[in-house]
Protein backbone atom coordinates (compact mmCIF):
# COMPACT_ATOMS: atom_id res chain seq x y z
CA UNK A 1 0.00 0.00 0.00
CA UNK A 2 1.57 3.29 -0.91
CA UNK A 3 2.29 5.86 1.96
CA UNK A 4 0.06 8.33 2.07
CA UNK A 5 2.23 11.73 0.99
CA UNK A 6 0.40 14.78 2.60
CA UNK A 7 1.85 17.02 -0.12
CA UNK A 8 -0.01 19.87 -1.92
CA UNK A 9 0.36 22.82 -4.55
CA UNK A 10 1.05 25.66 -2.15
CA UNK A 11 4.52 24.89 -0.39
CA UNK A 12 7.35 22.48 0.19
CA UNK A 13 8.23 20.59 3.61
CA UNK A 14 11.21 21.92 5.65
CA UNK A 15 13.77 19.84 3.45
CA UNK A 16 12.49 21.21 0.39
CA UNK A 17 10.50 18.79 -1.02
CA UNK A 18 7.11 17.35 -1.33
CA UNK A 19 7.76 14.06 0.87
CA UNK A 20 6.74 14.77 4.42
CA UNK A 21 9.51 13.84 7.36
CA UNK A 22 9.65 10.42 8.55
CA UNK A 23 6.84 9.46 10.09
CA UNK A 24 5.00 6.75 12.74
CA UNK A 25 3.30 5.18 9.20
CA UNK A 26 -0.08 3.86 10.75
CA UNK A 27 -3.84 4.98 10.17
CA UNK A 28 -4.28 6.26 13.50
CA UNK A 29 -5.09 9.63 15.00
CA UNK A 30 -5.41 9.09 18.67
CA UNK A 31 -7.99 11.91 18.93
CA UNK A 32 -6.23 12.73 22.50
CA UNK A 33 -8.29 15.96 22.73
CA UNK A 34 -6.58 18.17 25.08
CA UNK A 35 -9.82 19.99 25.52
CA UNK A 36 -12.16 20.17 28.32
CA UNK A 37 -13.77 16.90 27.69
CA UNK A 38 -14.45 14.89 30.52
CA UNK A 39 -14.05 11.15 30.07
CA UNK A 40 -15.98 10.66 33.57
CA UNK A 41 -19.34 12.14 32.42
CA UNK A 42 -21.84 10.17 31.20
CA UNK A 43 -23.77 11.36 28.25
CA UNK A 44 -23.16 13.92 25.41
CA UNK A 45 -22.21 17.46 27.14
CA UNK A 46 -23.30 20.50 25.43
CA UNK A 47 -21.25 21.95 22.69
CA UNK A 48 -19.22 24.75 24.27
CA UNK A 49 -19.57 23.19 28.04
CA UNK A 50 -16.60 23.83 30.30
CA UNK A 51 -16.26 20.75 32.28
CA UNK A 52 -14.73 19.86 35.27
CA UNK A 53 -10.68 19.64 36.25
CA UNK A 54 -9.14 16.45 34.59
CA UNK A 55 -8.63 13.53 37.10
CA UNK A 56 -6.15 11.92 39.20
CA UNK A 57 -5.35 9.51 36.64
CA UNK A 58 -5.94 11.54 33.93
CA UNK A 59 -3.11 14.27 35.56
CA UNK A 60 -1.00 11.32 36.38
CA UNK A 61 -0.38 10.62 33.11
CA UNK A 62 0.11 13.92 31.81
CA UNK A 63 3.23 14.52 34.05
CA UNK A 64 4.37 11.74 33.08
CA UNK A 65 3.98 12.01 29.88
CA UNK A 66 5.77 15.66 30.05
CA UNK A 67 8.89 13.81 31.74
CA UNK A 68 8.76 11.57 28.81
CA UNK A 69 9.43 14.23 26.38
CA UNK A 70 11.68 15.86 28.43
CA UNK A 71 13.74 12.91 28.62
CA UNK A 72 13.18 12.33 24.77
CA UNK A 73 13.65 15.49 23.56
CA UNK A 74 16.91 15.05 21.25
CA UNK A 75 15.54 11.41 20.30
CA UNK A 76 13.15 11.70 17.44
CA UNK A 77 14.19 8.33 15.70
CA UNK A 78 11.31 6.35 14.37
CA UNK A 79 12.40 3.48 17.20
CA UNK A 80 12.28 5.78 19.65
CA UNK A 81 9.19 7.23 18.59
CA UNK A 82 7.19 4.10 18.62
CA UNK A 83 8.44 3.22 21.62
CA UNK A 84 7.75 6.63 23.28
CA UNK A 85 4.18 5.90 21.81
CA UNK A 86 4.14 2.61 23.16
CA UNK A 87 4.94 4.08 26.99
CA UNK A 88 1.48 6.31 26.79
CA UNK A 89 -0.66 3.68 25.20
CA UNK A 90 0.50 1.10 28.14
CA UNK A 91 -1.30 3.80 30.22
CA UNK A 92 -5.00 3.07 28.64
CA UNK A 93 -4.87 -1.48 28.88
CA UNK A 94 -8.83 -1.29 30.13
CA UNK A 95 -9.98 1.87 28.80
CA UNK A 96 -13.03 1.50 26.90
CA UNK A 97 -12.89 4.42 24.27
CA UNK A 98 -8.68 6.36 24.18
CA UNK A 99 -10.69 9.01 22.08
CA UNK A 100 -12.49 10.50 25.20
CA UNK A 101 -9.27 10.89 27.66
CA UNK A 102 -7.78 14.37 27.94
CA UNK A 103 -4.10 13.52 27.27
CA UNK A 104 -1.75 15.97 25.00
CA UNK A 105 0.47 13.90 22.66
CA UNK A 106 4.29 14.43 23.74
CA UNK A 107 5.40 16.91 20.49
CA UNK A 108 7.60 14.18 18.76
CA UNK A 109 5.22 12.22 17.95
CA UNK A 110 2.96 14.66 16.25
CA UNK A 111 3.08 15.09 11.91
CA UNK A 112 2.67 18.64 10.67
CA UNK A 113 -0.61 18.30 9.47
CA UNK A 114 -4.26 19.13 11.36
CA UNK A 115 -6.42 16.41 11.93
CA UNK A 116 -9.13 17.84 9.50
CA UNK A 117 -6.58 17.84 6.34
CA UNK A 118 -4.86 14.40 7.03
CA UNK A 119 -8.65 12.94 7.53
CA UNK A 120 -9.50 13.33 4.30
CA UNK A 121 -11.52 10.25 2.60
CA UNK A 122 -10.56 11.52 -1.16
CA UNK A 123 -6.50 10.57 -1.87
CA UNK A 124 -7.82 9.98 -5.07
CA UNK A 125 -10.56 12.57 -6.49
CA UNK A 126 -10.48 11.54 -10.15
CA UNK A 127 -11.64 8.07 -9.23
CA UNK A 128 -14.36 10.08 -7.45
CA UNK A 129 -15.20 12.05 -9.89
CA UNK A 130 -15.71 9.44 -12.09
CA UNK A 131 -18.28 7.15 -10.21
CA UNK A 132 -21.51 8.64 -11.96
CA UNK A 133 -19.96 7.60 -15.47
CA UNK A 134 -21.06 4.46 -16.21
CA UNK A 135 -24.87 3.66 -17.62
CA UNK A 136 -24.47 -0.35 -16.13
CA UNK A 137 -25.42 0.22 -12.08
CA UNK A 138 -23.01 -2.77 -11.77
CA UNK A 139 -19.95 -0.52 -13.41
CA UNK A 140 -21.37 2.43 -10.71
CA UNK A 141 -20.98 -0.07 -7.74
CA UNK A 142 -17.74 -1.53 -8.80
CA UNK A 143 -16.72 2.47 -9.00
CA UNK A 144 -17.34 3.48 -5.53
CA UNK A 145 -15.51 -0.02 -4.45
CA UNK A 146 -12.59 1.64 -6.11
CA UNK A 147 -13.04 4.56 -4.51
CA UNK A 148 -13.55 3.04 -1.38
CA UNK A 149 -9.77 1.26 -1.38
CA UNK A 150 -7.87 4.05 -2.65
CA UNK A 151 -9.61 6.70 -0.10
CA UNK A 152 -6.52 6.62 1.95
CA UNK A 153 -3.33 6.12 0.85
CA UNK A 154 -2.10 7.24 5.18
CA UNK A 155 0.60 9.32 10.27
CA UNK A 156 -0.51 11.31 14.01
CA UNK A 157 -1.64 14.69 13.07
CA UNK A 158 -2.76 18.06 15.32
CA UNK A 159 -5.74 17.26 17.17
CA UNK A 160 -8.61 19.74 15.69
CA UNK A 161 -10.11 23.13 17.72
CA UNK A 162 -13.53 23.61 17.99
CA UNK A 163 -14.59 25.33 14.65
CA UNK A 164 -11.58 24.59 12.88
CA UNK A 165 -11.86 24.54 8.83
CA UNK A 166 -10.01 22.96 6.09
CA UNK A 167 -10.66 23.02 2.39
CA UNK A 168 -9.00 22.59 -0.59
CA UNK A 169 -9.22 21.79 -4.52
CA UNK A 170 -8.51 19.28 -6.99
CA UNK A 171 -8.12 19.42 -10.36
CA UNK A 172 -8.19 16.40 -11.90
CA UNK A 173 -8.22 14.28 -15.53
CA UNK A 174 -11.12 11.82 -15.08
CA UNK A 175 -9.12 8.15 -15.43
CA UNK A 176 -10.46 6.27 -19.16
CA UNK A 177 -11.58 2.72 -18.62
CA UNK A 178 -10.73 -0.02 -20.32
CA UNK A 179 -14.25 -2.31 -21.86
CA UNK A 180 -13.83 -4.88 -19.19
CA UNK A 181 -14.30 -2.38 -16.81
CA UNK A 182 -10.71 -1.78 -16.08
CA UNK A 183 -8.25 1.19 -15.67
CA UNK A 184 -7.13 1.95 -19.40
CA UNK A 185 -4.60 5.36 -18.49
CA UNK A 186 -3.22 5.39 -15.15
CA UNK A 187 -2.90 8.93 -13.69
CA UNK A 188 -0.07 10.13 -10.69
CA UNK A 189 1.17 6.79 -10.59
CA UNK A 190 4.38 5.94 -8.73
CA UNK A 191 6.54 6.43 -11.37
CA UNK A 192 5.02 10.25 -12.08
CA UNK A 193 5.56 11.15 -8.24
CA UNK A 194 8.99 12.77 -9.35
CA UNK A 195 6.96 15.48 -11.57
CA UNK A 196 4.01 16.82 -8.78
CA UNK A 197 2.94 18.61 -11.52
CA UNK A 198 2.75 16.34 -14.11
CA UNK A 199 -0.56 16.15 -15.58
CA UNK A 200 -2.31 13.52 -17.33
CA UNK A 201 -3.85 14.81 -21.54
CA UNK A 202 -7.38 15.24 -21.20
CA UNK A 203 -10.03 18.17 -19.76
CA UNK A 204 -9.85 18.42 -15.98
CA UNK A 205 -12.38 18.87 -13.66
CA UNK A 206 -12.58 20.51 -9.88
CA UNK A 207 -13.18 18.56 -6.62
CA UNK A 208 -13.41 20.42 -4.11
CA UNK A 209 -13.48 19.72 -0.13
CA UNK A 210 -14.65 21.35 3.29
CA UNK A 211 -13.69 19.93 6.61
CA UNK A 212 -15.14 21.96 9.48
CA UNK A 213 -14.57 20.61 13.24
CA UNK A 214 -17.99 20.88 14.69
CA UNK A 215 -17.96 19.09 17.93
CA UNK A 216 -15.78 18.36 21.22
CA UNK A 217 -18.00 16.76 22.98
CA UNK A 218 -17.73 14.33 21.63
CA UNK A 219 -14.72 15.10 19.01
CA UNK A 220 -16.42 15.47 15.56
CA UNK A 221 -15.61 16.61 12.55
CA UNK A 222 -18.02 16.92 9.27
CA UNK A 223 -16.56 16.66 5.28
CA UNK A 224 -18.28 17.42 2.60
CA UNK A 225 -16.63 16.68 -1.22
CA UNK A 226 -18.30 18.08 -4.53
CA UNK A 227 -17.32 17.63 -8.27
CA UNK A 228 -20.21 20.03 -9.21
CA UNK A 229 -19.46 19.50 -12.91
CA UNK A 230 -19.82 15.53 -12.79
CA UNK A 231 -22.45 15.49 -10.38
CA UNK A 232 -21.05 13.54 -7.74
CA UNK A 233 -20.88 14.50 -3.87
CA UNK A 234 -20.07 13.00 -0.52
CA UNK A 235 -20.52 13.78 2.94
CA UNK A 236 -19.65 12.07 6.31
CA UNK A 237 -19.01 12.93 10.03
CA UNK A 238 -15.62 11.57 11.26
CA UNK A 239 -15.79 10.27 15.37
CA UNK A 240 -13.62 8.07 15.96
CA UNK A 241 -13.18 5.22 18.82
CA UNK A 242 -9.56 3.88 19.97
CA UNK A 243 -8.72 0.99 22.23
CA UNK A 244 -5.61 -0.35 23.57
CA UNK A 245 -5.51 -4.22 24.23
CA UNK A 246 -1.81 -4.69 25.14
CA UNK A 247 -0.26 -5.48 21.92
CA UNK A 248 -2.01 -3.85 19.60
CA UNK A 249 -4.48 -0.54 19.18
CA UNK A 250 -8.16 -1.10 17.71
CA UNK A 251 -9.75 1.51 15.92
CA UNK A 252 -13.41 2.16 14.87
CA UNK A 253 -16.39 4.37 13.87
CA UNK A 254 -18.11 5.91 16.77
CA UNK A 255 -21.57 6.48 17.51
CA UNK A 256 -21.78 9.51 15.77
CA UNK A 257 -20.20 7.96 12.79
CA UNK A 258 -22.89 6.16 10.31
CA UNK A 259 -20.10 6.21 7.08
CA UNK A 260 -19.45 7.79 4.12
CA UNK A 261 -22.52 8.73 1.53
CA UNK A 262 -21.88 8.69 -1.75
CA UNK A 263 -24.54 10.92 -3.74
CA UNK A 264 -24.65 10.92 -8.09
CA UNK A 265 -26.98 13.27 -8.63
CA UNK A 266 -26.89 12.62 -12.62
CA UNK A 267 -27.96 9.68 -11.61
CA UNK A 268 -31.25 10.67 -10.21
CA UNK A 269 -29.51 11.62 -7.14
CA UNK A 270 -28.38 7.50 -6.67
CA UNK A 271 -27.28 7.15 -3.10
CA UNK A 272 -24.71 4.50 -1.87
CA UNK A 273 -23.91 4.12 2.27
CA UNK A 274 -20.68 2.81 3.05
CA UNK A 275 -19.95 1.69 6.19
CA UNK A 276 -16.19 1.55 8.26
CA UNK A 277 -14.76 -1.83 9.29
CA UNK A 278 -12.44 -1.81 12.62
CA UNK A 279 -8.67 -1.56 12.22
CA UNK A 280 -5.49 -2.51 13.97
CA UNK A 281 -2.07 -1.01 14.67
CA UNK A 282 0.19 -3.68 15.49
CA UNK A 283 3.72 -4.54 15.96
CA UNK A 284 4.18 -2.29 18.62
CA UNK A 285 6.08 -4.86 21.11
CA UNK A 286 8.92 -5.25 17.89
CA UNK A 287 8.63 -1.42 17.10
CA UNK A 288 7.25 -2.33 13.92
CA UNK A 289 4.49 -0.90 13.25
CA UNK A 290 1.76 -2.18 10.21
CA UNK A 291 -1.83 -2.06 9.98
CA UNK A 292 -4.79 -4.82 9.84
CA UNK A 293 -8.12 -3.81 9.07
CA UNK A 294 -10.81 -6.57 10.19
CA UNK A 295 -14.80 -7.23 10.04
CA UNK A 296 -16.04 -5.60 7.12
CA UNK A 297 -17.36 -3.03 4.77
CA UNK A 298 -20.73 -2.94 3.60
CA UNK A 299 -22.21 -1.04 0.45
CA UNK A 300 -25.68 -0.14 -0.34
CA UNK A 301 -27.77 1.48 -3.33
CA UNK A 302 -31.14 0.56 -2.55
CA UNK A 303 -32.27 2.87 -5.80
CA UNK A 304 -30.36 0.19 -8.09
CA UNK A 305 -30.63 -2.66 -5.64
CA UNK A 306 -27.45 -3.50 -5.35
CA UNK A 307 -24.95 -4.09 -2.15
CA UNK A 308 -21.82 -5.15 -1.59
CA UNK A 309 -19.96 -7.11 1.52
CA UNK A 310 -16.47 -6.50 1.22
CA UNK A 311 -14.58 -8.25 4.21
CA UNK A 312 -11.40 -8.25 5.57
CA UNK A 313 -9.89 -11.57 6.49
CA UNK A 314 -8.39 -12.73 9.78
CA UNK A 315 -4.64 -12.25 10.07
CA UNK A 316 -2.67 -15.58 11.32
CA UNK A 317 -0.81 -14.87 14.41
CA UNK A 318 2.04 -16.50 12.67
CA UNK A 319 3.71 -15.75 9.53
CA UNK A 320 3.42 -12.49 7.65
CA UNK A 321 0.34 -10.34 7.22
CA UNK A 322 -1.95 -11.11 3.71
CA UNK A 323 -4.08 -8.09 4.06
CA UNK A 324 -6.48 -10.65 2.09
CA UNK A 325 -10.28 -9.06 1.03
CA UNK A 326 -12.92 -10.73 0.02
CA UNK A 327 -16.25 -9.50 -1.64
CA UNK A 328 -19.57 -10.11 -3.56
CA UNK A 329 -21.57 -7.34 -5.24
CA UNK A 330 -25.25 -9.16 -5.22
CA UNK A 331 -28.99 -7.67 -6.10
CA UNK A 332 -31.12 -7.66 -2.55
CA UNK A 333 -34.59 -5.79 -1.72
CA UNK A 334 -33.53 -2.92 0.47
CA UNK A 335 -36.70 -3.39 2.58
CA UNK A 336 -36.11 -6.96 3.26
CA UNK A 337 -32.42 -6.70 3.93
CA UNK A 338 -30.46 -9.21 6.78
CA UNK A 339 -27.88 -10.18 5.03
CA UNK A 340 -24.79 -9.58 6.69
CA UNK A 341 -22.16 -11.76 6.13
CA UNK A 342 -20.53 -13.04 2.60
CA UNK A 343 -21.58 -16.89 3.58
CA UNK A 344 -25.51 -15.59 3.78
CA UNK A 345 -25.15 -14.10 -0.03
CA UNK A 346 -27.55 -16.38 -1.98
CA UNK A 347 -25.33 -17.29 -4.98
CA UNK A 348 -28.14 -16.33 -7.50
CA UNK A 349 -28.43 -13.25 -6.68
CA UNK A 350 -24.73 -12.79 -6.79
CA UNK A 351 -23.21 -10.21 -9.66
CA UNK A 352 -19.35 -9.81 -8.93
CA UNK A 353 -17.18 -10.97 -6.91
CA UNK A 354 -14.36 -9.09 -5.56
CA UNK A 355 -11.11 -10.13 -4.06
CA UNK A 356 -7.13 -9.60 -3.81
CA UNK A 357 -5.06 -7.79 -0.75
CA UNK A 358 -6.02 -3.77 0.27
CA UNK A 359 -2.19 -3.60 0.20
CA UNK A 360 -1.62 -4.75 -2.97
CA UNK A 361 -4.04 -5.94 -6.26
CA UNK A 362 -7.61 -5.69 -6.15
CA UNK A 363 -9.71 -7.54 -8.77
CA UNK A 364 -13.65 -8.03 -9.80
CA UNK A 365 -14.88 -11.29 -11.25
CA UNK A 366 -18.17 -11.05 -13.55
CA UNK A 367 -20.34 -13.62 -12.82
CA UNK A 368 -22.42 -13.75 -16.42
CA UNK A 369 -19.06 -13.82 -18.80
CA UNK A 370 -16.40 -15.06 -15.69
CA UNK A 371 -14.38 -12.45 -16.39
CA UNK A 372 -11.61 -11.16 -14.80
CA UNK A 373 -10.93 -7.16 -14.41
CA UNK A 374 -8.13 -5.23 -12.19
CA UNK A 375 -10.40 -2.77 -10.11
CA UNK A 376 -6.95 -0.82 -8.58
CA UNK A 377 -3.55 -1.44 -7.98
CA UNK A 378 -2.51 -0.08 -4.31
CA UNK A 379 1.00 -0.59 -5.28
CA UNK A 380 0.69 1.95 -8.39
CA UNK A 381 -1.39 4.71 -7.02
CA UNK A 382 -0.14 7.74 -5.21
CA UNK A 383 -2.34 10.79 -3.46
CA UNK A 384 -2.84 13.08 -6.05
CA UNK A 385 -1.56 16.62 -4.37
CA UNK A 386 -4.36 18.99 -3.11
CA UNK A 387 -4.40 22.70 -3.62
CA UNK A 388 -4.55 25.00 -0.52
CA UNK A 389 -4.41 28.92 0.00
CA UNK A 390 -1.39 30.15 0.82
CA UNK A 391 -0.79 30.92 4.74
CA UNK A 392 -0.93 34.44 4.12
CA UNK A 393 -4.51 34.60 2.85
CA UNK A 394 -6.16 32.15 5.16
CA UNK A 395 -8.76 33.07 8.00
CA UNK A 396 -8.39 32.31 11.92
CA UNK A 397 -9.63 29.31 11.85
CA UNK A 398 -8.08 27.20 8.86
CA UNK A 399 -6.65 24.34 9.95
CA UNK A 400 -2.63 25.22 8.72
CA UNK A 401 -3.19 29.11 10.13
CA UNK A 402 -4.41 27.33 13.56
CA UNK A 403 -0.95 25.43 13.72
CA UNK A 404 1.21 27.13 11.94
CA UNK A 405 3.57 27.85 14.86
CA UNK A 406 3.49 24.14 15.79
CA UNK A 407 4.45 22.75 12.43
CA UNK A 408 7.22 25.33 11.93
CA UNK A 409 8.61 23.99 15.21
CA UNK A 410 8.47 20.67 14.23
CA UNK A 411 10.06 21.28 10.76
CA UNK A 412 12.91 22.65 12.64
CA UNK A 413 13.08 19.93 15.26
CA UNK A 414 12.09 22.05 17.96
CA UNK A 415 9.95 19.77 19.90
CA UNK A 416 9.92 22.20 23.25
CA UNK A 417 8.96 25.60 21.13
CA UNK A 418 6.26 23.23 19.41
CA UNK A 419 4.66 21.59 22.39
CA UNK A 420 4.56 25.05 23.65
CA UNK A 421 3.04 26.55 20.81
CA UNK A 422 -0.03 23.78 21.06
CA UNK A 423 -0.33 24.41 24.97
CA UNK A 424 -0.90 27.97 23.82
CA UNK A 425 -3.45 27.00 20.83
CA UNK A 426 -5.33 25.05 23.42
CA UNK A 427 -5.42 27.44 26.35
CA UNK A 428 -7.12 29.82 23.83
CA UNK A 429 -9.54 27.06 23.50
CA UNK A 430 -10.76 26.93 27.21
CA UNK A 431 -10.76 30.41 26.90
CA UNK A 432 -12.75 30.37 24.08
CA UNK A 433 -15.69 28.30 25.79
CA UNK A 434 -15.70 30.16 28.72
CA UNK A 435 -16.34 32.98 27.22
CA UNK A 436 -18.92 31.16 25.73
CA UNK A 437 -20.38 29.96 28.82
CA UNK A 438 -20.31 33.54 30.12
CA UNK A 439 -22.60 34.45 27.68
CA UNK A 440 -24.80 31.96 27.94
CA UNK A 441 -24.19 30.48 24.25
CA UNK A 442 -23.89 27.27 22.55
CA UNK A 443 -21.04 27.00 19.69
CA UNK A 444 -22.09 27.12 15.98
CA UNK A 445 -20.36 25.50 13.39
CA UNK A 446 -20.11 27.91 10.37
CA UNK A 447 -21.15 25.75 7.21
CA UNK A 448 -22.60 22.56 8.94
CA UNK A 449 -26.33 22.11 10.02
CA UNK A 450 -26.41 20.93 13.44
CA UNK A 451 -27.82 18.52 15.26
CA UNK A 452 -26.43 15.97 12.74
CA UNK A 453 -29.13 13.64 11.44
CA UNK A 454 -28.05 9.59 10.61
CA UNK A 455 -24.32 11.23 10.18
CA UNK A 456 -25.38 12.89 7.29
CA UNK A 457 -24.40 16.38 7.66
CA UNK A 458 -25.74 19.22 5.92
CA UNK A 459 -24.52 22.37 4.34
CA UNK A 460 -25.83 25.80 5.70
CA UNK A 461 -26.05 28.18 2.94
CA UNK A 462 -22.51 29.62 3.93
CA UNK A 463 -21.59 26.15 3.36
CA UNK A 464 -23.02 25.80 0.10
CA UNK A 465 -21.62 29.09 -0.86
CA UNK A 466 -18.35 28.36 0.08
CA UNK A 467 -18.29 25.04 -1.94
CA UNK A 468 -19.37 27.32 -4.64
CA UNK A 469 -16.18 29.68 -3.91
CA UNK A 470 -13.87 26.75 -4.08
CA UNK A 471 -15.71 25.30 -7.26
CA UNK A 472 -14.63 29.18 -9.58
């Protein structure tokens, strides 16, 4: 599976080039919110609540974790970073949900990147702006499945501030298909990654994105993605649960978190759900770090009456990892639906069949002509760079103005000047809600409707407005 490269149009890391600094390579983001988020309540608090002091435990492990980095401070090697890692996750065996414990990350082992911009479900926007191409509903289906695997390409970013914002731009050549279904022209593969610029013949069109950080309590974050031109959109709240077992660190959707929706409005506004499987960081013990993903992913269109079971197959505890998948895309009758596992899939009804390694090869399997047709090659693809404002002409609240003086501290190995820096971003914070609380007012995200319905968030007209903006 190819790293995920958090590069972009707009500027250069701190060794001048697009590839970000060595980093803990895992799909985790330990949501840590150093916020004022109780984990002892019970309940949802209000949005803009100042709660109580953190506890014993809680404060235990947050001077310790300080004389960690203290003690660390000129050691930022990858082994020392995983097992610097490994010392604060020892400190949650038992804890239910990581995600809802007020701890601050030690500074090493944070990336420079916000939470909002490294959580972003769209590594690969031309596939996505492609999904509402085909006429066959089975070609549509086998799209977003394509979509789904190269989503992300991904290390631990910034925890997000209340109200925080990212967005950004793609523009992007549409990838040709071959008649079985196919990739026929490969765009930003690996061997183009020298070239950022390079560009692929054909007409572009714009994605565009909007991240906005809408909840602390507990930590949410809503994305919305639009290629207005194509007619293709998703949306999705991100909440995120983390676990530590002892060996390894289990990650999954939270309540909030219903997945991704997938909307082709040229397609009589066709709607697909996807839904997020559970994944593991292992190797910790070895300081080795590599991800398994387990359970599964399930896909449904009831308009076309098709779904899809994609699962992720056990790991041996010996031997070396297969990230093995394994899938059927099968007609069902969305208001009798209970089928939840691949062995429940009457064969009959069963269109494609899907399987390979989310590391490596993916392939689909007609079931009329037994055909055989690469869906995506994780070893091939790279992220395909985003555009963002420059620094200079972003507002308070954009997710690389927020941390700017954090990530220029960490480009410069400055760990003490950067955990500084984010004690300072998150004092402001508190401050923030209690001057809310003084005045007796809730927080309002800016372009999301809120309360959040089924996880499907909605744009205010300032949201719809700004998509617009980004769209020119």
């Amino acid at each position: 599976m190819a790293t995920k490269h958090s590069f972009d149009n707009s500027s250069l890391y701190a060794n001048g080039t697009k590839t970000p600094p060595e980093s803990i390579d895992s799909a985790i983001s330990m949501h840590s919110y150093n916020s004022d988020y109780d984990a002892r309540s019970t309940g949802q608090a209000s949005i803009g609540q100042v709660m109580d002091k953190p506890s014993d435990h809680e404060a235990a492990i947050a001077e310790e974790l300080a004389a960690t980095e203290r003690a660390n401070s000129e050691d930022t090697s990858m082994t020392s970073k995983i097992l610097m890692f490994l010392g604060v996750l020892k400190k949650f065996v038992g804890v239910k949900d990581i995600g809802t414990v007020r701890i601050s990350l030690p500074s090493q082992l944070l990336e420079p990147i916000g939470n909002l911009e490294y959580w972003n479900y769209n590594d690969r926007p031309d596939y996505f702006a492609c999904l509402a191409d085909p006429d066959d509903p089975l070609e549509r289906m086998l799209g977003v499945i394509r979509w789904w695997y190269s989503k992300d390409l991904k290390y631990v970013p910034y925890n997000s501030i209340l109200g925080e914002q990212f967005y950004c731009h793609w523009d992007v050549t549409p990838p040709k298909f071959n008649p079985d279904g196919s990739i026929a022209e490969q765009i930003w593969t690996s061997d183009s990654k020298g070239d950022a610029n390079q560009k692929a013949s054909g007409k572009t069109v714009r994605v565009t994105c909007l991240n906005e950080q809408i909840s602390h309590h507990p930590p949410v974050s809503a994305f919305f993605y639009d290629c207005e031109e194509k007619g293709v959109q998703v949306c999705g709240i991100d909440h995120i649960t983390a676990r530590f077992t002892g060996t390894s660190v289990k990650l999954g959707p939270g309540d909030e978190n219903k997945g991704i929706y997938v909307t082709l409005r040229t397609r009589d506004n066709e709607e697909y759900l996807l839904t997020h499987p559970w994944a593991s960081v292992n190797g910790w013990l070895k300081a080795n770090l590599y991800v398994t993903v387990s359970e599964h992913c399930v896909i449904t269109c009831p308009k076309t009456g098709l779904k899809a079971i994609l699962e992720y197959k056990d790991e041996k505890w010996l031997g070396k990892a297969r990230f093995a998948i394994e899938g059927k895309v099968f007609s069902y009758d969305p208001a009798n639906d209970e089928i939840t596992k691949l062995k429940h899939v009457p064969q009959n009804k069963v269109c494609a069949t899907i399987d390979g390694s989310w590391r490596g090869q993916i392939k689909a399997t007609y079931m009329d002509t037994k055909k055989e047709s690469v869906l995506v090659d994780m070893n091939m693809i790279e992220c395909i760079p985003k555009t963002v404002a420059p620094i200079e002409h972003q507002g308070e609240f954009e997710s690389r103005k927020v941390w700017q003086s954090v990530t220029m501290a960490i480009h410069a190995k400055d760990y003490s000047r950067a955990t500084k820096s984010k004690i300072a971003i998150e004092e402001r914070q508190r401050q923030r809600a209690a001057e809310r609380k003084t005045r007796g007012e809730d927080f309002e995200p800016v372009f999301f409707k809120v309360p959040v319905k089924n996880g499907k968030p909605e744009l205010k007209v300032t949201g719809v407005e700004k998509v617009k903006g980004l769209a020119s």
